[in-house]
Protein backbone atom coordinates (compact mmCIF):
# COMPACT_ATOMS: atom_id res chain seq x y z
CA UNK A 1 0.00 0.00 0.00
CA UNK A 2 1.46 3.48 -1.03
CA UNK A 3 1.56 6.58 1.35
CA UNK A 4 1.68 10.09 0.70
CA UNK A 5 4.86 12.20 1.89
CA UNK A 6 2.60 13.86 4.17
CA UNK A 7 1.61 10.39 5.62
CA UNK A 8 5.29 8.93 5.58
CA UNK A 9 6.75 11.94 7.50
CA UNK A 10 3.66 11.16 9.95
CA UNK A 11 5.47 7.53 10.99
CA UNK A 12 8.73 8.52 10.26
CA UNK A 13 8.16 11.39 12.76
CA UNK A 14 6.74 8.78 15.46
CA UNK A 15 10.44 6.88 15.41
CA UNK A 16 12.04 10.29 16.18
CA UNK A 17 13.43 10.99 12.78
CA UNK A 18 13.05 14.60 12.46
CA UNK A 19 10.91 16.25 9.61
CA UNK A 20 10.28 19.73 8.27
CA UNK A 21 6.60 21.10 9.65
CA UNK A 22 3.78 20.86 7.12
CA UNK A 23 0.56 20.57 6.71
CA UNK A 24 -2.17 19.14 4.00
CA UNK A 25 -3.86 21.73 2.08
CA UNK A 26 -7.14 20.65 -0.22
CA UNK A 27 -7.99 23.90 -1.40
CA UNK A 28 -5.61 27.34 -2.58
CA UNK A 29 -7.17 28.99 0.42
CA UNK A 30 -6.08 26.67 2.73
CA UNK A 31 -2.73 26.50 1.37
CA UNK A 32 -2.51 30.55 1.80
CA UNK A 33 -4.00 30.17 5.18
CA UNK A 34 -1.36 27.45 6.40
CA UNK A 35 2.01 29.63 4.66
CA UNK A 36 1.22 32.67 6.31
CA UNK A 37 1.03 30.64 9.57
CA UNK A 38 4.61 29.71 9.04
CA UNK A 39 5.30 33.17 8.04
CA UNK A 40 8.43 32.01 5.58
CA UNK A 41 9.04 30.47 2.17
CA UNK A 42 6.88 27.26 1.97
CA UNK A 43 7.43 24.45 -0.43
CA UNK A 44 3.76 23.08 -2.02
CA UNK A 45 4.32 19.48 -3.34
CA UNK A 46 0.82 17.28 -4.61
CA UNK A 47 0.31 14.45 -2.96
CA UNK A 48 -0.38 11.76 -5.33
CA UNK A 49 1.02 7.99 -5.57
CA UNK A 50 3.41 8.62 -8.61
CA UNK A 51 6.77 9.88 -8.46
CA UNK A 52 7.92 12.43 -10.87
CA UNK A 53 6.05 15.05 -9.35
CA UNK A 54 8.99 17.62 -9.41
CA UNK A 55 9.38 17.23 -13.55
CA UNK A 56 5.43 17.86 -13.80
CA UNK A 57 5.28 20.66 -12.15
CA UNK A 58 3.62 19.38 -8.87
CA UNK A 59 6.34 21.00 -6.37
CA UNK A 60 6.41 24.79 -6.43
CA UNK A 61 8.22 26.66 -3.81
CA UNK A 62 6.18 30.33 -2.60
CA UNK A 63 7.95 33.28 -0.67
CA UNK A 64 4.53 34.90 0.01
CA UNK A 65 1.36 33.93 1.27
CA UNK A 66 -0.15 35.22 -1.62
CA UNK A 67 2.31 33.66 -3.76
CA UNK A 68 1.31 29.84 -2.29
CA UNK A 69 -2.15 30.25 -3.12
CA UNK A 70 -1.59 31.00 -6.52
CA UNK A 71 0.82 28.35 -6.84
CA UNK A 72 -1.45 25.97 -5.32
CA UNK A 73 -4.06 26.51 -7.59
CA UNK A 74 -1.62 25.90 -9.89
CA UNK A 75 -1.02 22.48 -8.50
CA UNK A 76 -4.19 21.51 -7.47
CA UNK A 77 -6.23 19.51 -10.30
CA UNK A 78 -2.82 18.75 -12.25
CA UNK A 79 -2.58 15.25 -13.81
CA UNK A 80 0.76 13.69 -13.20
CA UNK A 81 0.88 10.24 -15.03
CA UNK A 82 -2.86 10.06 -14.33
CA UNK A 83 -3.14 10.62 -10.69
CA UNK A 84 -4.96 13.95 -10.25
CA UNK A 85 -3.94 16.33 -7.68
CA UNK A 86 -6.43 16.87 -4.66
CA UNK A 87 -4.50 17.93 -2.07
CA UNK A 88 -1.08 19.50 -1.33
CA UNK A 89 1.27 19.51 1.44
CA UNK A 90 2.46 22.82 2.58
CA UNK A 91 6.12 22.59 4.05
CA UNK A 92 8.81 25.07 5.80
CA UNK A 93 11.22 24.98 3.30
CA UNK A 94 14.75 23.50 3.99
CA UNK A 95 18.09 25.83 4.35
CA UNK A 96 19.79 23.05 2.62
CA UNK A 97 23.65 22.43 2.54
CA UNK A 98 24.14 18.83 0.84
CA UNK A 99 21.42 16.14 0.02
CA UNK A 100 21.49 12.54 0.27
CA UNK A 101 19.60 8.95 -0.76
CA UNK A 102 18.78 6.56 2.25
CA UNK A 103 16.57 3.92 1.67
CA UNK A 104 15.69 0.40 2.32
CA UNK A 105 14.01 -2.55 0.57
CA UNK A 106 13.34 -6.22 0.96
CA UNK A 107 16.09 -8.31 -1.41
CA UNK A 108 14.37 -11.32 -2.01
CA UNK A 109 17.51 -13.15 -3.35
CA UNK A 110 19.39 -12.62 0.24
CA UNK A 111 16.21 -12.65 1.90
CA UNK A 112 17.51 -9.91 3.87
CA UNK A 113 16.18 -5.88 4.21
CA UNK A 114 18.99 -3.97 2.30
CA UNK A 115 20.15 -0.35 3.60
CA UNK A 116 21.21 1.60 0.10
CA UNK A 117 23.01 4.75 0.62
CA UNK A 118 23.78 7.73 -1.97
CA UNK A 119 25.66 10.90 -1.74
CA UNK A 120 23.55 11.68 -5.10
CA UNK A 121 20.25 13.10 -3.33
CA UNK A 122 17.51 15.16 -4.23
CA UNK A 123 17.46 13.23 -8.08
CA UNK A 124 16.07 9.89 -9.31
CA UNK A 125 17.50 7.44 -7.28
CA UNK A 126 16.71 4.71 -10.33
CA UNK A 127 18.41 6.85 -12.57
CA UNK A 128 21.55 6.76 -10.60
CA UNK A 129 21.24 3.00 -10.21
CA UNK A 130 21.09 2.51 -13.92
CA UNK A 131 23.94 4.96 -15.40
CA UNK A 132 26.00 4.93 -12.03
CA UNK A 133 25.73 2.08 -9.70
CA UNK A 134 28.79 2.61 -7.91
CA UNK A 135 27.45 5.61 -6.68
CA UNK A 136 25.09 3.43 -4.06
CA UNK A 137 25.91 1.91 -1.39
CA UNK A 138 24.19 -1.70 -0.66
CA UNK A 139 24.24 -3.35 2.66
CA UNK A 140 22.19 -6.39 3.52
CA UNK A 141 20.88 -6.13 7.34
CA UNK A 142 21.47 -9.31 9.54
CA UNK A 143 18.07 -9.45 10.94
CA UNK A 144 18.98 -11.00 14.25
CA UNK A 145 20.73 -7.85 15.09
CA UNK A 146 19.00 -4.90 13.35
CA UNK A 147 21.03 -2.30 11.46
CA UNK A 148 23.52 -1.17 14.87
CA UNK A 149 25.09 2.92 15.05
CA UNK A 150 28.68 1.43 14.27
CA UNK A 151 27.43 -0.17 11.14
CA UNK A 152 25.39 3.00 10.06
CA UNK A 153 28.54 5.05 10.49
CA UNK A 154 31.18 3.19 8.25
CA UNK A 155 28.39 2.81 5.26
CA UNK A 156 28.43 6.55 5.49
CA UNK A 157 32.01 6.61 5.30
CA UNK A 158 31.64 4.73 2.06
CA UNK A 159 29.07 6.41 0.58
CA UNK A 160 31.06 9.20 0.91
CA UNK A 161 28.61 10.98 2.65
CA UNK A 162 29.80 14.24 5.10
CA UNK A 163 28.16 16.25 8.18
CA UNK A 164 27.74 15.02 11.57
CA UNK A 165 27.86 11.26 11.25
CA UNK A 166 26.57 10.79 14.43
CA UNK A 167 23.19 12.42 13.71
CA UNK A 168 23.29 10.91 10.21
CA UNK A 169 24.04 7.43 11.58
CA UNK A 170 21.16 7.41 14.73
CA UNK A 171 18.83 8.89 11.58
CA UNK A 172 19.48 5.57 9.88
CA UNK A 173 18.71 3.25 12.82
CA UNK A 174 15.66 4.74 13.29
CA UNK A 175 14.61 4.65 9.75
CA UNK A 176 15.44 0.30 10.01
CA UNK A 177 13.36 0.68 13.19
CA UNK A 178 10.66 2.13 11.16
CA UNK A 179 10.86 0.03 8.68
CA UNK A 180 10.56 -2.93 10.91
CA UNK A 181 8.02 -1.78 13.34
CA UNK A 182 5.32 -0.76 10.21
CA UNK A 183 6.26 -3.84 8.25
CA UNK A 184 6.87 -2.11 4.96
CA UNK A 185 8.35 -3.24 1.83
CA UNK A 186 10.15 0.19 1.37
CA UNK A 187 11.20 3.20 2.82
CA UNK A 188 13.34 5.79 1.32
CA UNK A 189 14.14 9.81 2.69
CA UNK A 190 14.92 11.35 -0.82
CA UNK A 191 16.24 13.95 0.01
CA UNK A 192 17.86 13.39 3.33
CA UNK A 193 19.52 16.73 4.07
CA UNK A 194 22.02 18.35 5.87
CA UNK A 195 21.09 22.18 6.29
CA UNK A 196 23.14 25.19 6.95
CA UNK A 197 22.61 25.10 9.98
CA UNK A 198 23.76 21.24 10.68
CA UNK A 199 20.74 20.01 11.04
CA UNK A 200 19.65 16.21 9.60
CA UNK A 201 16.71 16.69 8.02
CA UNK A 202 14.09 14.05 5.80
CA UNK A 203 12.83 16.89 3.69
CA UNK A 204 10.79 13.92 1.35
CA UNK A 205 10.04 10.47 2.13
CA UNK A 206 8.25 7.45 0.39
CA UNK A 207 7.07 4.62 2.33
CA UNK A 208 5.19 1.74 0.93
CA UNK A 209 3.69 -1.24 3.16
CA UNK A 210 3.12 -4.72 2.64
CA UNK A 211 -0.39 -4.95 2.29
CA UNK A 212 0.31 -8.91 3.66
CA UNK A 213 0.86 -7.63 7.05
CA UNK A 214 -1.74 -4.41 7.11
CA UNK A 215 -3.69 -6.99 9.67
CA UNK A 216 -1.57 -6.34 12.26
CA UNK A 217 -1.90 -2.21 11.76
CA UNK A 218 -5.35 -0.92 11.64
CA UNK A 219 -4.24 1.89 11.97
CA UNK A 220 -2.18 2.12 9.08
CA UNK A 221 -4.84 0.34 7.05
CA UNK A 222 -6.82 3.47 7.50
CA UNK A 223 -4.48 5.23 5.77
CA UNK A 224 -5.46 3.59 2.11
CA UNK A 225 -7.60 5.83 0.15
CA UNK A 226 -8.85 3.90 -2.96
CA UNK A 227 -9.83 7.20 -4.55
CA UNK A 228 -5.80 8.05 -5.10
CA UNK A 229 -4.69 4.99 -6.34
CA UNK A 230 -4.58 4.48 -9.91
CA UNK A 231 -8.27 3.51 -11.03
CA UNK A 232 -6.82 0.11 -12.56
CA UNK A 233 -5.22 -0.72 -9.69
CA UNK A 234 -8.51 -0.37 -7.86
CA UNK A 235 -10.42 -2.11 -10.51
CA UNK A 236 -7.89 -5.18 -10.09
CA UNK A 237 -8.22 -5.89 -6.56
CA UNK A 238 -11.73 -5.45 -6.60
CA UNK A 239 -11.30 -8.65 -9.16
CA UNK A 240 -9.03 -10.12 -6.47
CA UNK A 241 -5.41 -10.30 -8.65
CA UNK A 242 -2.73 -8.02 -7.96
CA UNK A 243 -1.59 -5.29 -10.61
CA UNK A 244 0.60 -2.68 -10.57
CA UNK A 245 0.37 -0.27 -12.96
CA UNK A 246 4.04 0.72 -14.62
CA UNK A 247 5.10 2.87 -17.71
CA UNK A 248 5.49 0.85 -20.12
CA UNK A 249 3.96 -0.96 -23.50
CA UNK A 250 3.66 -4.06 -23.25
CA UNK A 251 0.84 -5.56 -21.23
CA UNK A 252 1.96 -8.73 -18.97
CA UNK A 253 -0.08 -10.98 -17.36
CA UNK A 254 1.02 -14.35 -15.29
CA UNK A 255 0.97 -16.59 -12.50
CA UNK A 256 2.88 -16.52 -9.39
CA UNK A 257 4.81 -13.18 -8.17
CA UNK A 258 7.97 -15.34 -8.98
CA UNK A 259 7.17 -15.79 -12.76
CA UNK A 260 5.37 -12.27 -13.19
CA UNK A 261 8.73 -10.53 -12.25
CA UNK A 262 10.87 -13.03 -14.14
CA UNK A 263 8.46 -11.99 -17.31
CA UNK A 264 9.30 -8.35 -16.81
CA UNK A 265 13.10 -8.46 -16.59
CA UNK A 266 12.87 -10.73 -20.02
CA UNK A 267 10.56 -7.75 -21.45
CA UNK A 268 12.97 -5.23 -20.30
CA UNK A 269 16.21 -7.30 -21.67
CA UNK A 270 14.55 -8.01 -24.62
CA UNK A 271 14.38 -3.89 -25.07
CA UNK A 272 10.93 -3.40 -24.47
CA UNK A 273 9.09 -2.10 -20.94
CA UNK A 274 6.67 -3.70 -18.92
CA UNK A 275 3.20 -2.07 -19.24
CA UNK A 276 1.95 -3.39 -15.92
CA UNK A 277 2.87 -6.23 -13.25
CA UNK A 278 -0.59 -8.60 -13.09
CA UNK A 279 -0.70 -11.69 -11.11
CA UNK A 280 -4.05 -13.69 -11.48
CA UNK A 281 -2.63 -16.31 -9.21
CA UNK A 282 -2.66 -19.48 -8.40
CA UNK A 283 -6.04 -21.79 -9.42
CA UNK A 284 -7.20 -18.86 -11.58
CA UNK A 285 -10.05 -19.77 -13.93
CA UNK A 286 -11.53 -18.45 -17.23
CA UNK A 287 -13.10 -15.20 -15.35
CA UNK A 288 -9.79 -14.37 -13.72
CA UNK A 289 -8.10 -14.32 -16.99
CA UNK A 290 -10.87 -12.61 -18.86
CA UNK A 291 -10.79 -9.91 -15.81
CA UNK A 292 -7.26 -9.85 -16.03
CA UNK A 293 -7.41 -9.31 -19.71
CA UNK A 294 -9.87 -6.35 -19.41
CA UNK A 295 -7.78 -4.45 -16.79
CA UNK A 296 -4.88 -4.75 -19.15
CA UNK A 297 -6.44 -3.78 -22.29
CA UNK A 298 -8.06 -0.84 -20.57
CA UNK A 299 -4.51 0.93 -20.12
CA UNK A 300 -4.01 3.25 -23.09
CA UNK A 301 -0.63 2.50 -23.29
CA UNK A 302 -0.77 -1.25 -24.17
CA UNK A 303 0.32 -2.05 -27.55
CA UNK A 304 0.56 -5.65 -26.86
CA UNK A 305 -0.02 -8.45 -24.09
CA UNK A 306 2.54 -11.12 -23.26
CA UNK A 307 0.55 -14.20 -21.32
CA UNK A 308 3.23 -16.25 -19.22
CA UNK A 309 1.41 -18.90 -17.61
CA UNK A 310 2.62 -22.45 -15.57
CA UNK A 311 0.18 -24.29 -15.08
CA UNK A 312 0.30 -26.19 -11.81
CA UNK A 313 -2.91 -25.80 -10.17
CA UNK A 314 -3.64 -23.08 -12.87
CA UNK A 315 -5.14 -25.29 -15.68
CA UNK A 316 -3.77 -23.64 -19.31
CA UNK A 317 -7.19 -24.45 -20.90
CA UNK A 318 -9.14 -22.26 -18.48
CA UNK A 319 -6.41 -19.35 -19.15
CA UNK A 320 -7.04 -20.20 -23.23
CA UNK A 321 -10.88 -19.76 -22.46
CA UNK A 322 -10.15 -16.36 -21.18
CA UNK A 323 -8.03 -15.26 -23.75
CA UNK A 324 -10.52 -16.44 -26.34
CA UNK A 325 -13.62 -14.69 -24.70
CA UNK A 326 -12.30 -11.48 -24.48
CA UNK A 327 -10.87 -11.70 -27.83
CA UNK A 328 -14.81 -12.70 -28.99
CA UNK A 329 -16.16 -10.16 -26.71
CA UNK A 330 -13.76 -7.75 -28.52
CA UNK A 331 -11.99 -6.50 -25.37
CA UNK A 332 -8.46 -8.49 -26.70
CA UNK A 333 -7.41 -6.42 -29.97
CA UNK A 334 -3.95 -6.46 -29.79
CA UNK A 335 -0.91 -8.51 -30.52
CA UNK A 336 -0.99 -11.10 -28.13
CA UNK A 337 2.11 -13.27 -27.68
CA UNK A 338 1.74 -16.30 -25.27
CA UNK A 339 3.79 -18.94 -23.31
CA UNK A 340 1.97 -22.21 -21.40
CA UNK A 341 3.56 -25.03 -20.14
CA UNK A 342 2.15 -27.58 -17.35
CA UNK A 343 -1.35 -28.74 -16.69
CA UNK A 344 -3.50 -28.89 -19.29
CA UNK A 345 -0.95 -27.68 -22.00
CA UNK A 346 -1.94 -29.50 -25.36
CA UNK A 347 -5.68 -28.65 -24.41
CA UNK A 348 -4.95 -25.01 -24.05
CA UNK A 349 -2.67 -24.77 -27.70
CA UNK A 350 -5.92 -27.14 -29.11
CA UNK A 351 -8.12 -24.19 -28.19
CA UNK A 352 -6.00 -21.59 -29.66
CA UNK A 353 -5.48 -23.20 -32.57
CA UNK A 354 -6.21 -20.46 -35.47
CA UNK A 355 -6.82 -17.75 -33.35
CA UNK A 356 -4.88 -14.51 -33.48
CA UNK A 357 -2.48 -15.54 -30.28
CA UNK A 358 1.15 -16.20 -31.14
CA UNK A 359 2.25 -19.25 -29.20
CA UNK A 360 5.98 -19.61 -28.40
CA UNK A 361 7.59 -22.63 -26.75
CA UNK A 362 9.69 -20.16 -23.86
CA UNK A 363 9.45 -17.90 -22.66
CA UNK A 364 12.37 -15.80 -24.08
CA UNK A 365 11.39 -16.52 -27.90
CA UNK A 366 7.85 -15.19 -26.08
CA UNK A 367 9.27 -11.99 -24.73
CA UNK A 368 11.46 -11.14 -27.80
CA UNK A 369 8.20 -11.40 -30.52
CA UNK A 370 6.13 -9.63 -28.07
CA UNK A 371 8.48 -7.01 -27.99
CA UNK A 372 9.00 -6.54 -31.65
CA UNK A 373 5.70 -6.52 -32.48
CA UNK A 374 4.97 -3.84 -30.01
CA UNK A 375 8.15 -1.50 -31.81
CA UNK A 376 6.56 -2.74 -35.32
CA UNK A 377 8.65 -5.76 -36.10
CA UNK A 378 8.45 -9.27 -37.34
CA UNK A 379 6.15 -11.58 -35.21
């Protein structure tokens, strides 16, 4: 489940991690209202669950009252990658000195939470990671211990990072002890600053929680507001498969996390980007897929759908029957390439037999086609 800033300075606050003062604004008045109670220069950022928000125009900074209503009216409406903007948070602005990336996430391969540092702040921290990777920092957290003062300090040593070490290094404890305590899958303070005055500062934060776990925080369960996640998103687990919409072009739909992800890294090696991450599961029968199908094909950007399936106790004849009724119901009008092996194989091919679906025995060959056809190539 995705948080607002305004909500992930909230819990990061409650660990003693110290954030700039702010407050949510829904209309221009407000947002006046709440900059002349600070009485300085404000920064207005929209709150919506997309990043990118800077590059849109969604984070305006306003010397005057005056000045912060207009620029929240300015704000306030905007589309940013199809979230629209219905509130923004009004913030002090930082006196800042030097910015940096902290951030953790669950590595599934080490099966440990990984601390990644950055003296490169303030800018895409996936951008770093894919033109300079040497510029981050990785360190896998033995969970028995927790990530310990001593250990904080010498990965800022590394990084490269400067200021008062101590401050920076008790900041990064607290953000593992966050991370723990709300069970999330990620947590990241982009940018963490130092200001001119010394201070250590999380002047932006993202924090996203595993929605496995939001049983044990009501609380924090509270905190999901359908309304500002991305309408497919809501549509698919109203269906009961997971989706996550990405920015891609190519549609992909399979079953099990495990082989969903696998699917996108051969999209993305293949030179194409993933559309979407869709999971219908495990068991999933014609309906599923035909759902499945319908949330896909309903993103504009879509120019074709690779199918992945392994059929275990997912029969590849029911996932066939999908694909064919949406393609009758005309819902399915793009290139489809598709991949089944396992239960109920030869039945599923049978059923596709002469209809527009390009079958492919792997699912590399499957990733490849897919891809071309989506940039206009060969099938």
């Amino acid at each position: 489940m995705n948080l607002h800033e305004y909500q992930a300075k909230e819990l990061l606050a409650r660990y003693g991690i110290p954030v700039p003062p702010g407050k949510v604004a829904y209309t221009a008045d407000e947002a006046k209202a709440i900059a002349s109670e600070y009485g300085d220069t404000v920064v207005i950022k929209a709150q919506v669950h997309t990043g990118g928000r800077g590059k849109a125009g969604g984070v305006k900074l306003a010397k005057t009252p005056e000045e912060a209503r207009e620029k929240a009216s300015q704000i306030l409406g905007l589309n940013i990658k199809g979230f629209i903007t219905k509130k923004v948070l009004v913030g002090k602005a930082v006196d800042i000195a030097k910015e940096y990336y902290a951030g953790l996430i669950l590595d599934r391969v080490t099966q440990r939470v990984v601390l990644m540092l950055s003296k490169e702040g303030g800018i895409d921290i996936e951008e770093v990671a894919a033109t300079r990777p040497e510029a981050i920092i990785k360190y896998p957290v033995n969970p028995a211990t927790g990530l310990r003062a001593f250990e904080a300090r010498e990965l800022l040593k590394q990084a490269g990072m400067e200021g008062n070490l101590g401050k920076l290094a008790a900041m990064l404890v607290q953000l593992y002890q966050a991370y723990v305590g709300i069970d999330a899958s990620t947590a990241e303070i982009n940018p963490l600053v130092i200001t001119a005055q010394g201070e250590v500062v999380a002047a932006d934060a993202k924090i996203v929680l595993d929605d496995n776990a939001l049983y044990r925080h009501p609380d924090l369960s509270r905190l999901r507001e359908a309304e500002a996640e991305h309408p497919l998103e809501v549509e698919a687990s109203n269906y009961g498969f997971a989706y996550v919409k990405l920015e891609g072009s190519v549609g992909i739909i399979g079953n099990g996390a495990g082989l969903v992800m696998y699917t996108l890294d051969l999209v993305n090696r293949s030179g194409g980007k993933p559309a979407n991450f869709l999971d219908i599961g495990g068991g999933a029968k014609a309906d599923i897929v035909y759902n499945a199908i319908k949330v896909v094909c309903k993103d504009p950007d879509v120019k074709g759908i690779f199918i992945n399936i392994f059929g275990g106790i997912t029969r590849a004849d029911e996932v066939a029957k999908g694909v064919i009724q949406a393609m009758e119901d005309g819902i399915l009008t793009k290139p489809v390439a598709m991949r089944v092996a396992g239960t109920a194989e030869e039945e599923a091919k049978k059923l596709l037999e002469g209809k527009l679906v390009y079958m492919y025995p792997n699912s590399i060959d499957a990733a490849k086609a897919i891809v071309d056809m989506v940039n206009g190539g060969a099938k």
